[in-house]
C-alpha atoms as a PDB file:
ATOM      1  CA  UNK A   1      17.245  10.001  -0.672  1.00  0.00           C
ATOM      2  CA  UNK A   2      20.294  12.027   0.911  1.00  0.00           C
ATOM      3  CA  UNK A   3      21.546  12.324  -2.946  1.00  0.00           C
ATOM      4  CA  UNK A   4      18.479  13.189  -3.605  1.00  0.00           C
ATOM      5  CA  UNK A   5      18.072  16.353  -1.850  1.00  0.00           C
ATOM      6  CA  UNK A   6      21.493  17.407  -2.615  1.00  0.00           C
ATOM      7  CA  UNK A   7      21.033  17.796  -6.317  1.00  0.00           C
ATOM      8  CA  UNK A   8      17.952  19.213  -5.716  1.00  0.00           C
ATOM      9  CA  UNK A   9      19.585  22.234  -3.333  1.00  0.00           C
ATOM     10  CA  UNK A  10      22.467  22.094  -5.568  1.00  0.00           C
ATOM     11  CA  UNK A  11      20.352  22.512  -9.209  1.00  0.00           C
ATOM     12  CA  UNK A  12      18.267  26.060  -6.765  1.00  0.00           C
ATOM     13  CA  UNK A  13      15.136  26.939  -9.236  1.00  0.00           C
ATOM     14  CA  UNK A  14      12.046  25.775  -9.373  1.00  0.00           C
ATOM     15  CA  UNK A  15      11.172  21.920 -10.337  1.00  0.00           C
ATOM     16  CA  UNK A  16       8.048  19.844 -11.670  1.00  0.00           C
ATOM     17  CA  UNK A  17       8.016  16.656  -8.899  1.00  0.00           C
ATOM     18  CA  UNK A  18       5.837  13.557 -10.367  1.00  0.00           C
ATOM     19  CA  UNK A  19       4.785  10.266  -8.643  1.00  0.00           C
ATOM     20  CA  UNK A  20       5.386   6.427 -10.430  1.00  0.00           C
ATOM     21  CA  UNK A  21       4.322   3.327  -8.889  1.00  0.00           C
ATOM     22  CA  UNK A  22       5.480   0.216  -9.951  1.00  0.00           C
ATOM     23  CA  UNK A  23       2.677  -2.231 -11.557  1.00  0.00           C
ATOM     24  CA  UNK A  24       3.389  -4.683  -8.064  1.00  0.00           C
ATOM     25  CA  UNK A  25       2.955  -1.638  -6.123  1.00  0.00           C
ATOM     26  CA  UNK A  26       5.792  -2.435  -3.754  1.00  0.00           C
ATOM     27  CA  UNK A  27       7.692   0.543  -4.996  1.00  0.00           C
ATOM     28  CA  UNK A  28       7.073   4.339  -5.584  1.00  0.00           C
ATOM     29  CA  UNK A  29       9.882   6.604  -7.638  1.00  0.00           C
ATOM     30  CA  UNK A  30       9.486  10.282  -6.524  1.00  0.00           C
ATOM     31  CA  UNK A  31      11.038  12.274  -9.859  1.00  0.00           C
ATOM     32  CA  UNK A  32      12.032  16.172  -9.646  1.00  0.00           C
ATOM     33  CA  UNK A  33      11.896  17.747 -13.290  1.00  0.00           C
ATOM     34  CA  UNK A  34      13.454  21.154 -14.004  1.00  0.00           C
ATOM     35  CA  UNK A  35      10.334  23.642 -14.460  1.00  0.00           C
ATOM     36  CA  UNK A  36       9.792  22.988 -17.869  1.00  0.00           C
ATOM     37  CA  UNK A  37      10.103  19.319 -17.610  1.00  0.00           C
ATOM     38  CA  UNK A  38      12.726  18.811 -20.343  1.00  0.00           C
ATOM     39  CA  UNK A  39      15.063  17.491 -17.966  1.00  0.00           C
ATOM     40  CA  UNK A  40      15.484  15.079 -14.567  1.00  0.00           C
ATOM     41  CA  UNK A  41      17.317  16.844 -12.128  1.00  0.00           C
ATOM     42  CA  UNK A  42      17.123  14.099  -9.368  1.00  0.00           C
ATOM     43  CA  UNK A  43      15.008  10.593  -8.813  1.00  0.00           C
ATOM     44  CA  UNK A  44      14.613   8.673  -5.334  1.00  0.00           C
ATOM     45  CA  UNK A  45      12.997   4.941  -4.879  1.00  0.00           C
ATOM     46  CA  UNK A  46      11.023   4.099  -2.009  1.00  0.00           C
ATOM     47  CA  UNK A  47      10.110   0.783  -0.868  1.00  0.00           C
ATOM     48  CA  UNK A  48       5.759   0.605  -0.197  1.00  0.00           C
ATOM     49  CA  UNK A  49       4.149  -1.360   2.691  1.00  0.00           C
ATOM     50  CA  UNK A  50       1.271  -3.064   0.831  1.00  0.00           C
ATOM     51  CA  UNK A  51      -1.124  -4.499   3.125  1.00  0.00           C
ATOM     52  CA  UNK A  52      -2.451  -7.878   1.435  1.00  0.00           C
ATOM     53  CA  UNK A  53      -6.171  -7.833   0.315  1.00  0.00           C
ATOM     54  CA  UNK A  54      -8.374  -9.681   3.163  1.00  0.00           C
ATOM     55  CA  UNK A  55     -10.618 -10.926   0.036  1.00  0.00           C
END
């Protein structure tokens, strides 16, 4: 995460940010595009509490 926001203060324009979950669910990567989304300027994983289903 700390790299993260680095190369997003160090890239300083604009940026597309887009969601991905992972088919289990247990993870979520939060991706930072540069405005027009031809490039990644930086990508962070983060771990999802999933509740189990009571049914």
């Amino acid at each position: 995460m700390e790299r993260m926001v680095r190369l997003l203060r160090e890239h300083g324009r604009p940026v597309r940010g887009g969601l991905i979950d992972s088919v289990d669910q247990r993870w979520t990567f939060l991706c930072y595009f540069t405005e027009d989304g031809s490039a990644l300027v930086a990508c962070t994983r983060l771990k999802r509490w999933v509740e189990p289903s009571p049914l």
